[in-house]
C-alpha atoms as a PDB file:
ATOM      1  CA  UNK A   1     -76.833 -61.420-100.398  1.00  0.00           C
ATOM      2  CA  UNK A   2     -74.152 -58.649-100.573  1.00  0.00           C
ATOM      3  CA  UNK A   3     -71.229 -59.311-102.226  1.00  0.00           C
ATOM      4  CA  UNK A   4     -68.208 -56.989-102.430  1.00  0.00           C
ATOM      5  CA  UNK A   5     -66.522 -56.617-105.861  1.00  0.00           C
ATOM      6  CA  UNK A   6     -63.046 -54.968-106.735  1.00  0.00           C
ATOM      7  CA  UNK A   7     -63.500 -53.434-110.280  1.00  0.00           C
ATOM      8  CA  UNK A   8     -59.957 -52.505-112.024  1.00  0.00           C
ATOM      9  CA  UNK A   9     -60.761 -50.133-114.929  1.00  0.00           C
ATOM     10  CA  UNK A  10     -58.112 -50.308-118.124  1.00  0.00           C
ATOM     11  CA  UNK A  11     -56.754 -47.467-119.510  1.00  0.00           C
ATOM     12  CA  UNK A  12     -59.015 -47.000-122.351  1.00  0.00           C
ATOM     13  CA  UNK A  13     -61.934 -46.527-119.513  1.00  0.00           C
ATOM     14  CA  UNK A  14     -60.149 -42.797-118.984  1.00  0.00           C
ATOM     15  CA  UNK A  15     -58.297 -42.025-122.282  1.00  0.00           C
ATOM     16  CA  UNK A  16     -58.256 -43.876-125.448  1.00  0.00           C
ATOM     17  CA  UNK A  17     -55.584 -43.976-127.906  1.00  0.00           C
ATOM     18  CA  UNK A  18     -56.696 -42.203-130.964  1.00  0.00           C
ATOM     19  CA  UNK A  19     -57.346 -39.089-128.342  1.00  0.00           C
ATOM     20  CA  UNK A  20     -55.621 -35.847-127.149  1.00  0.00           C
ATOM     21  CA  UNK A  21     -56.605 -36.432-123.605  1.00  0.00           C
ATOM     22  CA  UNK A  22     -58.661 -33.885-122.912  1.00  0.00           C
ATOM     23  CA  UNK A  23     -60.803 -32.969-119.572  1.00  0.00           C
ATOM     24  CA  UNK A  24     -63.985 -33.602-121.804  1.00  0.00           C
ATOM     25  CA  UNK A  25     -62.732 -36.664-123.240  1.00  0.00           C
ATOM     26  CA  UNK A  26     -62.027 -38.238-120.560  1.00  0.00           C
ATOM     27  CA  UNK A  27     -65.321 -37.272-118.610  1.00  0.00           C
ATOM     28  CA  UNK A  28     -67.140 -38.956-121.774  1.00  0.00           C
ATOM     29  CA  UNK A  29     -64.967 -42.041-121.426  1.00  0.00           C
ATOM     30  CA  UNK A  30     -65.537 -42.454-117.849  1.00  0.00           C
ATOM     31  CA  UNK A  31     -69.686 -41.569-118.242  1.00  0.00           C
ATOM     32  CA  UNK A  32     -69.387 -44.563-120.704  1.00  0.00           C
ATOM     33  CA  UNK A  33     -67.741 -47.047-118.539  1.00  0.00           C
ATOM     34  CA  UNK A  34     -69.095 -46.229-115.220  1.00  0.00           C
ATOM     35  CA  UNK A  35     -72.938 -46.067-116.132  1.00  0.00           C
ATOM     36  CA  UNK A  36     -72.368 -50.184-116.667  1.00  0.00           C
ATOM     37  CA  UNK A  37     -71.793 -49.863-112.993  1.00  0.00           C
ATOM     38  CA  UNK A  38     -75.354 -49.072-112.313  1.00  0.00           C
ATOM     39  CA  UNK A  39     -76.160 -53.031-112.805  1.00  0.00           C
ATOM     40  CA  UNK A  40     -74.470 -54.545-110.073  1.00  0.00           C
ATOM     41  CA  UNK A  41     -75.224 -51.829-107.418  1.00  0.00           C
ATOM     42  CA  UNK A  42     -78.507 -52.363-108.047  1.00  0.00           C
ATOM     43  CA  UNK A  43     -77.656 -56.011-107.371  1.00  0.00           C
ATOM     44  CA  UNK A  44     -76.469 -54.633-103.776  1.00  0.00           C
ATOM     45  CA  UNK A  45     -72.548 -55.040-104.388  1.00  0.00           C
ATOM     46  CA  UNK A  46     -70.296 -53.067-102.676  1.00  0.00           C
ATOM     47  CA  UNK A  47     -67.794 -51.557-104.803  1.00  0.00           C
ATOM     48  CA  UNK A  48     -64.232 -50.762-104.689  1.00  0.00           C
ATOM     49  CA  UNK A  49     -62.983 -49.270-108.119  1.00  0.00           C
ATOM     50  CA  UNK A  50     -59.338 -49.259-109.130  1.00  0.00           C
ATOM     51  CA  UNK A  51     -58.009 -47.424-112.610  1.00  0.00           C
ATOM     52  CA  UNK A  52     -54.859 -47.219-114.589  1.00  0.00           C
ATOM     53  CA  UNK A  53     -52.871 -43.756-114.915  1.00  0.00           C
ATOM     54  CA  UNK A  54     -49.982 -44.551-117.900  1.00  0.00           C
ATOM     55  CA  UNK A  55     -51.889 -41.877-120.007  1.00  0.00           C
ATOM     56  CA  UNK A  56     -52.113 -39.349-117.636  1.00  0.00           C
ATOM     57  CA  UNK A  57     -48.608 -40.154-115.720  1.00  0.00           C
ATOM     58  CA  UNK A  58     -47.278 -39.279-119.074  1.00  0.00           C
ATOM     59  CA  UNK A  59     -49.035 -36.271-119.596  1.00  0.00           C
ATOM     60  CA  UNK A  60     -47.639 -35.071-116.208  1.00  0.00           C
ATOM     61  CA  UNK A  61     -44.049 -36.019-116.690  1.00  0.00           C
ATOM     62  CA  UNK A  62     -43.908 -33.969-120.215  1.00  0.00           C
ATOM     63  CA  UNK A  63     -45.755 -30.875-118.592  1.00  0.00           C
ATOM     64  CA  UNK A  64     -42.513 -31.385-115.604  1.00  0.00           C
ATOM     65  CA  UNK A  65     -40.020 -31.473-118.980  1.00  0.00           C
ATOM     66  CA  UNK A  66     -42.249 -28.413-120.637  1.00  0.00           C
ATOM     67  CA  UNK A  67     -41.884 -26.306-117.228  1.00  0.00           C
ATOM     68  CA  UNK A  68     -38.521 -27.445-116.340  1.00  0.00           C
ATOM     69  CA  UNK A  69     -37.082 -26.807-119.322  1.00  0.00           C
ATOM     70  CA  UNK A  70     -38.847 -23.533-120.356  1.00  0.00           C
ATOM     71  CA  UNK A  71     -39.947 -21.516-117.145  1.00  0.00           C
ATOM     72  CA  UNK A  72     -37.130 -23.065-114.578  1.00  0.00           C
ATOM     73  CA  UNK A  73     -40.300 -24.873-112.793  1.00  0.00           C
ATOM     74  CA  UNK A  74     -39.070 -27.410-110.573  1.00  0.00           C
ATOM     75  CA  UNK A  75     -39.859 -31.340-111.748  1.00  0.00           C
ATOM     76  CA  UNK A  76     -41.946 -33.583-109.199  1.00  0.00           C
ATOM     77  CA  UNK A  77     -40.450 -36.917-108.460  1.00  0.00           C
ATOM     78  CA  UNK A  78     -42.286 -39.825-110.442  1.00  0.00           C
ATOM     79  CA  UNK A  79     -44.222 -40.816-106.897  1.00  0.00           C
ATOM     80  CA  UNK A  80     -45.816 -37.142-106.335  1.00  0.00           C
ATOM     81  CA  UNK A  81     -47.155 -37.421-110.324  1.00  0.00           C
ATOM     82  CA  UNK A  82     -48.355 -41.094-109.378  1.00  0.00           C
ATOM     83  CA  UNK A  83     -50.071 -39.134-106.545  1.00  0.00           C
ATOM     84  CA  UNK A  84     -51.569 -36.186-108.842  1.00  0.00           C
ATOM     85  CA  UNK A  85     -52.913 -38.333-110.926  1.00  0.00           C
ATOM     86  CA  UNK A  86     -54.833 -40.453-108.314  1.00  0.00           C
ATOM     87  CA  UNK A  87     -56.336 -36.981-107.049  1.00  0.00           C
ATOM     88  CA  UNK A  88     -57.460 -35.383-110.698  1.00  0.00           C
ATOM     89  CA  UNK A  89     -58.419 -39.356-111.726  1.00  0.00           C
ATOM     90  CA  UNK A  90     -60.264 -39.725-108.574  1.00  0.00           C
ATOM     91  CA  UNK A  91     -62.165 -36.714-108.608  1.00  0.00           C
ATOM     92  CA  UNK A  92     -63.239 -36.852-111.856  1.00  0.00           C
ATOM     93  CA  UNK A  93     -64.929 -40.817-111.609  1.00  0.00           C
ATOM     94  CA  UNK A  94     -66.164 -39.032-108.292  1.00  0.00           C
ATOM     95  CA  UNK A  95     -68.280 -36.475-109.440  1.00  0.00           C
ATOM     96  CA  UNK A  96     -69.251 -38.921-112.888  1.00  0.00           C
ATOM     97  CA  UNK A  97     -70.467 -41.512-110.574  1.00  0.00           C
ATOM     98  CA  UNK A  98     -72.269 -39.245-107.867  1.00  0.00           C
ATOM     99  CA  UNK A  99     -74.265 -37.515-110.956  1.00  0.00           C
ATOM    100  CA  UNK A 100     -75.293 -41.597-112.519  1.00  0.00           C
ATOM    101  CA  UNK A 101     -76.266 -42.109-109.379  1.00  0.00           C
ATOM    102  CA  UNK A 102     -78.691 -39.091-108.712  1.00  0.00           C
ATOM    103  CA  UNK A 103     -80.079 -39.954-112.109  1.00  0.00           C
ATOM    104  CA  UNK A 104     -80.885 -43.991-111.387  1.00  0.00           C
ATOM    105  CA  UNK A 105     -81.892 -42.962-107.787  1.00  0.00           C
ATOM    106  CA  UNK A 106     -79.369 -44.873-106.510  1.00  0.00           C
ATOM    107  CA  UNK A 107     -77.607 -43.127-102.917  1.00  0.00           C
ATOM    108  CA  UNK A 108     -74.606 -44.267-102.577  1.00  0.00           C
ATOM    109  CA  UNK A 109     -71.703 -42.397-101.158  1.00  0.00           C
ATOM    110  CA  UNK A 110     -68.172 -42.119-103.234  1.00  0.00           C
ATOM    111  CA  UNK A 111     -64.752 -41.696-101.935  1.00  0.00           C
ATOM    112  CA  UNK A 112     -61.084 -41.353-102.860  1.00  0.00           C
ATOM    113  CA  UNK A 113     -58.225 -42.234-100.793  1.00  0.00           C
ATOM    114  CA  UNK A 114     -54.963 -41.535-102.338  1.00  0.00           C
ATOM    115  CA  UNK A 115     -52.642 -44.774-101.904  1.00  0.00           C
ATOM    116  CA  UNK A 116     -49.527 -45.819-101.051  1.00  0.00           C
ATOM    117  CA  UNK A 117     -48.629 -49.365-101.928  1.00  0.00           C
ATOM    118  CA  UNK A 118     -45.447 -51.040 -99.847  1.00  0.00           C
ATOM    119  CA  UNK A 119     -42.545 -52.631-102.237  1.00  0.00           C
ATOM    120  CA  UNK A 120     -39.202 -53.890-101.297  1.00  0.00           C
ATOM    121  CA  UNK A 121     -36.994 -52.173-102.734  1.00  0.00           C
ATOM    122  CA  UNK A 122     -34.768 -55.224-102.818  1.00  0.00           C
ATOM    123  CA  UNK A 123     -37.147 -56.241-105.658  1.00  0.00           C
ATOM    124  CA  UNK A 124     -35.586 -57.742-108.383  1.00  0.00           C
ATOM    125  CA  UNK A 125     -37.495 -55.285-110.491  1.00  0.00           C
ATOM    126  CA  UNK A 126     -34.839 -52.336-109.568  1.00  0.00           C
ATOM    127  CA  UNK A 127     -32.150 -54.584-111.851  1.00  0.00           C
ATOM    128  CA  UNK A 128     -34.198 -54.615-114.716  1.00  0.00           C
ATOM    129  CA  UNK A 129     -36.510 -51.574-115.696  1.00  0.00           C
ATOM    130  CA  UNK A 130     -39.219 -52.331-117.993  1.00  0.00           C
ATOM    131  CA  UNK A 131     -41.743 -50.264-117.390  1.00  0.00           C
ATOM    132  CA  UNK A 132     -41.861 -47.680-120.257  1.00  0.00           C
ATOM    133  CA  UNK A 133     -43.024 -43.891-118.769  1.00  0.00           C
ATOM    134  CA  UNK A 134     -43.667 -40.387-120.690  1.00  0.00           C
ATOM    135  CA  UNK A 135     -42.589 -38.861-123.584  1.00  0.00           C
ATOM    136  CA  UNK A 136     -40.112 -40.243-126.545  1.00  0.00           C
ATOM    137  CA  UNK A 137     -36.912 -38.915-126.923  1.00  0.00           C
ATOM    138  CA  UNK A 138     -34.155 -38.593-129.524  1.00  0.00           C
ATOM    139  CA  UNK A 139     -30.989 -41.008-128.969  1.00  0.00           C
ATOM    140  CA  UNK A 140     -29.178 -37.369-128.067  1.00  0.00           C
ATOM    141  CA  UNK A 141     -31.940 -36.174-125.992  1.00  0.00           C
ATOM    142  CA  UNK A 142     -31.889 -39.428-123.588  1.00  0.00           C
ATOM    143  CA  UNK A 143     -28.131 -39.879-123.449  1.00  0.00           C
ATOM    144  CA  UNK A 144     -28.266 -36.143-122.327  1.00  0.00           C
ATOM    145  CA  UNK A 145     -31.132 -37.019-119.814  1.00  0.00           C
ATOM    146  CA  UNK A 146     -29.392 -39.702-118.518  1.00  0.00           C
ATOM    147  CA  UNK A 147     -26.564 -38.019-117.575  1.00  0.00           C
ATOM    148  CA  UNK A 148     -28.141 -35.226-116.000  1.00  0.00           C
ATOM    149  CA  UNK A 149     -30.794 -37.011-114.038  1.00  0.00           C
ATOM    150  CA  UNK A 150     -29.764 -40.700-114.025  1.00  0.00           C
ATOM    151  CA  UNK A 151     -32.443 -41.522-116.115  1.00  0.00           C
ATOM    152  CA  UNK A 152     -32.624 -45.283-117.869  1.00  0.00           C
ATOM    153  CA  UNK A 153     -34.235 -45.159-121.642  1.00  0.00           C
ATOM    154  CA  UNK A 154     -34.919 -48.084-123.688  1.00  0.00           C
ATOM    155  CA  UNK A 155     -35.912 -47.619-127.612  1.00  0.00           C
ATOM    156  CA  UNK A 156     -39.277 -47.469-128.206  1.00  0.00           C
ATOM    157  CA  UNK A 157     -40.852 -50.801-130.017  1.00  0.00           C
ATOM    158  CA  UNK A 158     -43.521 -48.260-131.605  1.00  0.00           C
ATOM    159  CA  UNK A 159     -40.766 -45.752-133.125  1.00  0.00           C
ATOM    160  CA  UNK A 160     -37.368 -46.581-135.254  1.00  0.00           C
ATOM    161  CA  UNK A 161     -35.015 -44.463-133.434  1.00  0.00           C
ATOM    162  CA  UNK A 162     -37.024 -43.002-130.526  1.00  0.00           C
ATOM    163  CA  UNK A 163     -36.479 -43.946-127.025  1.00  0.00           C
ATOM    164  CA  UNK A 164     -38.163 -43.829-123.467  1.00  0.00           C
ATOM    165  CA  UNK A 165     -37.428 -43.348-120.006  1.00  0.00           C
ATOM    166  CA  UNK A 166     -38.011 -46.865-118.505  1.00  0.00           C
ATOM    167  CA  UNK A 167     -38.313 -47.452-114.359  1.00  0.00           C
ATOM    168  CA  UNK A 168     -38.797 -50.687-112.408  1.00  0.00           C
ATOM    169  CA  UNK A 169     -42.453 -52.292-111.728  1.00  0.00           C
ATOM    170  CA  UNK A 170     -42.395 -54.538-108.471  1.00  0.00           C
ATOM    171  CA  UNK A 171     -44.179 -57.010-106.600  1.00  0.00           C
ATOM    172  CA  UNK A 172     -46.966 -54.989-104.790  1.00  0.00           C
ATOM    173  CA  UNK A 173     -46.664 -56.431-101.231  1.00  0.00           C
ATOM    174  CA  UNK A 174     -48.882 -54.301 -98.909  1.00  0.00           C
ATOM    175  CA  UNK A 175     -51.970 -51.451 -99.620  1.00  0.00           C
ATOM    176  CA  UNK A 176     -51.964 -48.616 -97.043  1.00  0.00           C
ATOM    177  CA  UNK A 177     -54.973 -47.851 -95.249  1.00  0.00           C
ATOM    178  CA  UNK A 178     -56.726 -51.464 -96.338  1.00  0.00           C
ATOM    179  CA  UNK A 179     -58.566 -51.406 -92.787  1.00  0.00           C
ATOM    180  CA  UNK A 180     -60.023 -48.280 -93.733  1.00  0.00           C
ATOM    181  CA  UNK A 181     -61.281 -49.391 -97.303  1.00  0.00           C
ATOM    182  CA  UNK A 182     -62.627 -52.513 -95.977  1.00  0.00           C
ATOM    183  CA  UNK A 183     -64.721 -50.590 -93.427  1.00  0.00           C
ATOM    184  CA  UNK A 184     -66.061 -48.236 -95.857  1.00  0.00           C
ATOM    185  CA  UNK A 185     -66.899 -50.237 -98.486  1.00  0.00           C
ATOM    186  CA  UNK A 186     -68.659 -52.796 -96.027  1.00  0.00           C
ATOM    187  CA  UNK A 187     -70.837 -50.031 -95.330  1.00  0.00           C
ATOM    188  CA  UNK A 188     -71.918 -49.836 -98.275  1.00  0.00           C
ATOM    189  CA  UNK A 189     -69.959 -46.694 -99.704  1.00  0.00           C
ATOM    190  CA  UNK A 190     -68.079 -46.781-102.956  1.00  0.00           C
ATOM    191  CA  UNK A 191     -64.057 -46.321-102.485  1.00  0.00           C
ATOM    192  CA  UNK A 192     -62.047 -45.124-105.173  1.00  0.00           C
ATOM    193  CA  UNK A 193     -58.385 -46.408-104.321  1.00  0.00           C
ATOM    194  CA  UNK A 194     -55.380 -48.155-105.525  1.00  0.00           C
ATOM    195  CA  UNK A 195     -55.137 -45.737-108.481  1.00  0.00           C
ATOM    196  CA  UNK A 196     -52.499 -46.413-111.024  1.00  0.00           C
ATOM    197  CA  UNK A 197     -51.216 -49.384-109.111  1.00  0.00           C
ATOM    198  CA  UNK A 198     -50.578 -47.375-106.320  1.00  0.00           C
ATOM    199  CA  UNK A 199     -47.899 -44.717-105.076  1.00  0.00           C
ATOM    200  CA  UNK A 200     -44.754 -47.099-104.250  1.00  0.00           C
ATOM    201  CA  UNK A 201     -42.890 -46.779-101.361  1.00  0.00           C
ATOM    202  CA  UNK A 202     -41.041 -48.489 -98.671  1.00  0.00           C
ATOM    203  CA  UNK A 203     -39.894 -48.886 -95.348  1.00  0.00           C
ATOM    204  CA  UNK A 204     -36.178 -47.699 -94.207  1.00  0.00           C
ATOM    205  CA  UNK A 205     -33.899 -49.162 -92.044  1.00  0.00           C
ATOM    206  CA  UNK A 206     -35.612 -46.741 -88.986  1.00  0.00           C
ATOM    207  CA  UNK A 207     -39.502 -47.915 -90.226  1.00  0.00           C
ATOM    208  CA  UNK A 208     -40.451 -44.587 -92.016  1.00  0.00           C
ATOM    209  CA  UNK A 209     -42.170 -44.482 -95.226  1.00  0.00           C
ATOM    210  CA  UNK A 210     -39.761 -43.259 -98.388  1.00  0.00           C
ATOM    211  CA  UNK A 211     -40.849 -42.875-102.017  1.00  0.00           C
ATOM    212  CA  UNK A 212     -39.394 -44.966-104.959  1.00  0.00           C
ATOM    213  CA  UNK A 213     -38.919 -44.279-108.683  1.00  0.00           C
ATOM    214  CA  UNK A 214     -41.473 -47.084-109.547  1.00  0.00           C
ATOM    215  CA  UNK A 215     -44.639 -48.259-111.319  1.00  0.00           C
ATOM    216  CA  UNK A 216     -46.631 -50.561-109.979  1.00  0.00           C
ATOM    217  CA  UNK A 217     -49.273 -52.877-112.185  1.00  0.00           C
ATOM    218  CA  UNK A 218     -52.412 -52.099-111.708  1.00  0.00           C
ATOM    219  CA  UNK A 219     -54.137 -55.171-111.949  1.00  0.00           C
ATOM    220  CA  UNK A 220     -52.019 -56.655-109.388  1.00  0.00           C
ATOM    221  CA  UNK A 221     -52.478 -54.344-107.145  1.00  0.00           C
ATOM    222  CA  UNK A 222     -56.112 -54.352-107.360  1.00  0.00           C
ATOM    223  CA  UNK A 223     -55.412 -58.562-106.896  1.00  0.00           C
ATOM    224  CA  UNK A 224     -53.860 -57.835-103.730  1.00  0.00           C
ATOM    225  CA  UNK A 225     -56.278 -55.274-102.628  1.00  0.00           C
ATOM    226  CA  UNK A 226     -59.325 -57.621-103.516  1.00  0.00           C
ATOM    227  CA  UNK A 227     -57.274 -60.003-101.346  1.00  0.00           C
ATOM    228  CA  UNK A 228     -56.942 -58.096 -98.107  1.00  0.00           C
ATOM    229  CA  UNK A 229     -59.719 -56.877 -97.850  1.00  0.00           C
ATOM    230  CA  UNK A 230     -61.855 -60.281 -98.341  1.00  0.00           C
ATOM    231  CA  UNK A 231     -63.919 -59.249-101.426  1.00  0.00           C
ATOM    232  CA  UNK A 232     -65.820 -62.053-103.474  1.00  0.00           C
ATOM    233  CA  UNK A 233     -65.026 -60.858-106.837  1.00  0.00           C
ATOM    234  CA  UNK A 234     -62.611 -59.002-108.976  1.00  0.00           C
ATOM    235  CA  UNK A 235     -63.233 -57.390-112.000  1.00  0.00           C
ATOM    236  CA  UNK A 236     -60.493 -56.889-114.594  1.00  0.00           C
ATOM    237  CA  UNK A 237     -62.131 -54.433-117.274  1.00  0.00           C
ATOM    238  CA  UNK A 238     -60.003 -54.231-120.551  1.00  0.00           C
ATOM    239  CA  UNK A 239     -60.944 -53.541-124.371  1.00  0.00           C
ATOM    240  CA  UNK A 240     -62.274 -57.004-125.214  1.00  0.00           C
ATOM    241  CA  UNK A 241     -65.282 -58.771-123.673  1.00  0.00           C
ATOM    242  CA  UNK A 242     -63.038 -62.355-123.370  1.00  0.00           C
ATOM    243  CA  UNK A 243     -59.846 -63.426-122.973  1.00  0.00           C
ATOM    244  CA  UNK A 244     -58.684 -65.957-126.008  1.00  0.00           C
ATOM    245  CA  UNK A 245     -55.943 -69.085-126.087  1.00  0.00           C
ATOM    246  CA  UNK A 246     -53.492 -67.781-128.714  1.00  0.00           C
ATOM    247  CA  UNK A 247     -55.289 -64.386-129.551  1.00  0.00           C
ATOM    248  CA  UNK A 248     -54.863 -63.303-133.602  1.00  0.00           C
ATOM    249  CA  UNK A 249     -53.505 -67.198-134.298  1.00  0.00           C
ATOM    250  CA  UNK A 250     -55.678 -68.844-136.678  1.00  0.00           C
ATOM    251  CA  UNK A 251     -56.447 -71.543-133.886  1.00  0.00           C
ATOM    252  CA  UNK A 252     -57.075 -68.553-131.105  1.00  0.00           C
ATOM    253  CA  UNK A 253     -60.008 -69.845-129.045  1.00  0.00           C
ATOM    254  CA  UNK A 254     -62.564 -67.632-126.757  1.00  0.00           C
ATOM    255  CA  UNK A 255     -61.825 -68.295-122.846  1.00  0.00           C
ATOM    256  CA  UNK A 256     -65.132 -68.695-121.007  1.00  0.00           C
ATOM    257  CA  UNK A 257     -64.722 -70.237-117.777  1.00  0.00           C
ATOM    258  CA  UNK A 258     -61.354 -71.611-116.638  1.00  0.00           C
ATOM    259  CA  UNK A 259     -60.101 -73.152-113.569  1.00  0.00           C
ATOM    260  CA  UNK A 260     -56.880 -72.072-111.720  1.00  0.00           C
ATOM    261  CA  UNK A 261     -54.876 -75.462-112.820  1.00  0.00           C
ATOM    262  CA  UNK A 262     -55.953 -74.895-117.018  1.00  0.00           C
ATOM    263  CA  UNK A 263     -54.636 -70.946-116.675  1.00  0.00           C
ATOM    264  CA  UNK A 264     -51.314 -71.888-115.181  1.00  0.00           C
ATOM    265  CA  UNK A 265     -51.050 -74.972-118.049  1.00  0.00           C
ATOM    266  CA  UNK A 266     -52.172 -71.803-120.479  1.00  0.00           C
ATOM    267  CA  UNK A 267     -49.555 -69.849-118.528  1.00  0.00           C
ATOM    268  CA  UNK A 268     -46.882 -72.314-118.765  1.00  0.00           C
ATOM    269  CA  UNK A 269     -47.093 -72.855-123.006  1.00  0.00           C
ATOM    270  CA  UNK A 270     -47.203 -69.044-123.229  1.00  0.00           C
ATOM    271  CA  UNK A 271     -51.039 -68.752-124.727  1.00  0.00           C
ATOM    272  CA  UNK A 272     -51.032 -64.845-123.764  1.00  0.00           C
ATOM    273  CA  UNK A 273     -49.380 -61.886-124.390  1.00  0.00           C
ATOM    274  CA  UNK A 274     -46.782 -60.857-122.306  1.00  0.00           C
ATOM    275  CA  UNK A 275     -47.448 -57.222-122.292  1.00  0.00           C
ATOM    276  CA  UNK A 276     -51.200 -57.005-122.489  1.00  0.00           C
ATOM    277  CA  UNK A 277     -53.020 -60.161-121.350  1.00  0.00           C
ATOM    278  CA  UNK A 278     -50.505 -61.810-119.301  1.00  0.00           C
ATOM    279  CA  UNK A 279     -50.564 -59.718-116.484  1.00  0.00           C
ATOM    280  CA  UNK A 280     -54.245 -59.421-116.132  1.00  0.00           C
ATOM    281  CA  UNK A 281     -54.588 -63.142-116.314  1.00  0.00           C
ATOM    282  CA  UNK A 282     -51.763 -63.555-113.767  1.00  0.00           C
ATOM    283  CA  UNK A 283     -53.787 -60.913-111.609  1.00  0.00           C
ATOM    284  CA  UNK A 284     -57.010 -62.872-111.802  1.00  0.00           C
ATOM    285  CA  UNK A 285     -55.101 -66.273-110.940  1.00  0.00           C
ATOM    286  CA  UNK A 286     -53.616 -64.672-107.757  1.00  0.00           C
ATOM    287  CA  UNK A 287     -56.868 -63.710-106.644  1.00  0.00           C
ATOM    288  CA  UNK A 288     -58.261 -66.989-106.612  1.00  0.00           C
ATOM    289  CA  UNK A 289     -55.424 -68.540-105.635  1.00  0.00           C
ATOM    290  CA  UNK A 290     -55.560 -66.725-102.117  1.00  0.00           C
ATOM    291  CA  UNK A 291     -59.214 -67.080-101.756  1.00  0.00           C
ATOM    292  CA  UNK A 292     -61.490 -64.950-103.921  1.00  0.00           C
ATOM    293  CA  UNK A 293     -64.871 -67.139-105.109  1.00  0.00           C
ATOM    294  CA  UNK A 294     -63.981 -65.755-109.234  1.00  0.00           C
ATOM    295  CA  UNK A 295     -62.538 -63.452-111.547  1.00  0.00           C
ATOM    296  CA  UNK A 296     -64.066 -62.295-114.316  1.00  0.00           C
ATOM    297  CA  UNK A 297     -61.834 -60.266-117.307  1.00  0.00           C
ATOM    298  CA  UNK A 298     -63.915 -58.600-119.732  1.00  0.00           C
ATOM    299  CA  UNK A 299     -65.202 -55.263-121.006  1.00  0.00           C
ATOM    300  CA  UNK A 300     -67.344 -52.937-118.818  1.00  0.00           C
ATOM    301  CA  UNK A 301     -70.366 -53.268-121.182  1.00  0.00           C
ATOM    302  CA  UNK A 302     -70.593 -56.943-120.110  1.00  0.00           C
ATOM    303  CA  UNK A 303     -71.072 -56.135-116.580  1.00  0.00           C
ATOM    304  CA  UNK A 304     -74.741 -56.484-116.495  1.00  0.00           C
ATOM    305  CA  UNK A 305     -74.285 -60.303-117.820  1.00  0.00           C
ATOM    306  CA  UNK A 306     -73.096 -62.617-114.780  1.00  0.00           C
ATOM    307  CA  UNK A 307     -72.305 -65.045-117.724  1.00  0.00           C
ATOM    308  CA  UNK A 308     -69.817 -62.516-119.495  1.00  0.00           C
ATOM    309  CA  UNK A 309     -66.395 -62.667-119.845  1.00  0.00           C
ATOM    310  CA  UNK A 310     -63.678 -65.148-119.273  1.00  0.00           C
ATOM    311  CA  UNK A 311     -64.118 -66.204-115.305  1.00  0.00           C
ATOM    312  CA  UNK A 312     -61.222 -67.532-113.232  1.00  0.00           C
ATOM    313  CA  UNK A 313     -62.168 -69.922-110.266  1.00  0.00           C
ATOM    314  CA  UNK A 314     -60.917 -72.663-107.882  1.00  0.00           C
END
């Protein structure tokens, strides 16, 4: 029976953090991950495939401060580098996955829609940024960007005296073009989208689209997109093959299978981390709280194993 599966790829799928980030690096990342693919299209899923950007994002702002700075190149707006990066990300798992493909005799089409993901921009996010975007700067440095550009910075929790432009990261509330992806990927082709959490924007007073200074989470954007477009399954691929109950405590337990009421009790006495784990845990809770049959969090090796990885169901 076909079953359609949203597959969110973490960061360290495209670039990993001991690495410069270059093209070839991130081509051998993404042959790595996606081959683990091969498994359940041979099962006769049908795939959507989300991935983060933060990397890459940042890469893109510092190459706006290089050219701005140096050769008078105008900067793009945060939503147009969301937007590049979707495209370069995009192509790139494109043209990895078509060649796996060709080589397991597997045809399959592959497409990328670049994504715009509605926000109210009466979120509460916009009076508290938190989400931390590219380069670090001296104290000097961001008091002069913030003057100049309106810029917020918030010291950096990896640096003593560095600090880093921070921007809001609301609610996702509606993916653009969802019809589309659900058509596609019910016939059977494999549909890149969502990238990076999506490019946020809104609606004005007059109904017209207009772009926001925002990051969106990735993971629950891919929850919502799972959502609307009636998919069995979401993936959440990270850097560990389970979740764990107090991760790094001596009592830290491995999280196999656990029903919607035990993660919001785990939720409730804090049991993850609030800037890794906690989202993707709140992602895969969503998901099954609006309908989805499981979630599964783990790493993308696992993929062939139904049993692997911590699973999230009614």
């Amino acid at each position: 029976m076909t079953k359609i599966a949203v597959i969110a790829l973490g960061g360290n799928a495209i670039l990993r953090g001991d690495q410069r980030g270059t093209t070839q690096e991130q081509y051998k990342n993404l042959e790595d991950t996606l081959r683990h693919l091969v498994s359940l299209i041979q099962q006769d899923y049908h795939i959507v495939l989300s991935h983060g950007n933060g990397p890459q994002v940042g890469n893109i702002l510092m190459q706006n401060d290089a050219g701005e700075s140096q050769y008078d190149v105008p900067a793009k707006p945060l939503d147009v580098c969301v937007a590049d990066s979707q495209g370069s990300i995009g192509y790139m798992m494109e043209r990895t996955l078509k060649n796996i493909l060709k080589k397991t005799g597997i045809n399959r089409e592959v497409v990328t829609i670049i994504t715009q993901v509605v926000v109210s921009k009466d979120d509460p996010a916009f009076q508290n940024y938190t989400k931390r975007v590219g380069k670090l700067y001296t104290k000097e440095e961001a008091d002069k960007m913030a003057t100049e550009k309106g810029w917020t910075f918030k010291p950096s929790p990896k640096k003593e005296g560095a600090y880093r432009r921070v921007v809001p990261s609301p609610k996702p509330m509606q993916i653009m073009n969802e019809d589309i992806i659900r058509d596609l990927v019910q016939k059977g082709v494999i549909v890149i989208a969502s990238g990076g959490g999506g490019i946020p924007v809104f609606y004005d007073e007059e109904g017209f689209l207009q772009p926001l200074e925002a990051v969106i989470d990735k993971d629950a954007a891919s929850s919502l997109l799972a959502t609307r477009i009636g998919a069995d399954e979401l993936y959440i691929l990270t850097d560990v093959p389970h979740v764990y109950n107090n991760f790094g405590q001596p009592n830290q337990q491995v999280l196999k299978s656990v029903t919607k009421k035990e993660v919001e009790q785990l939720i409730d006495n804090k049991a993850f981390g609030e800037g890794n784990m906690l989202p993707k845990v709140k992602s895969a809770l969503q998901f099954v709280a609006n309908g989805g049959a499981k979630s599964i969090i783990t790493e993308a090796s696992q993929l062939h194993d139904a049993e692997a990885g911590t699973r999230v169901v009614l």
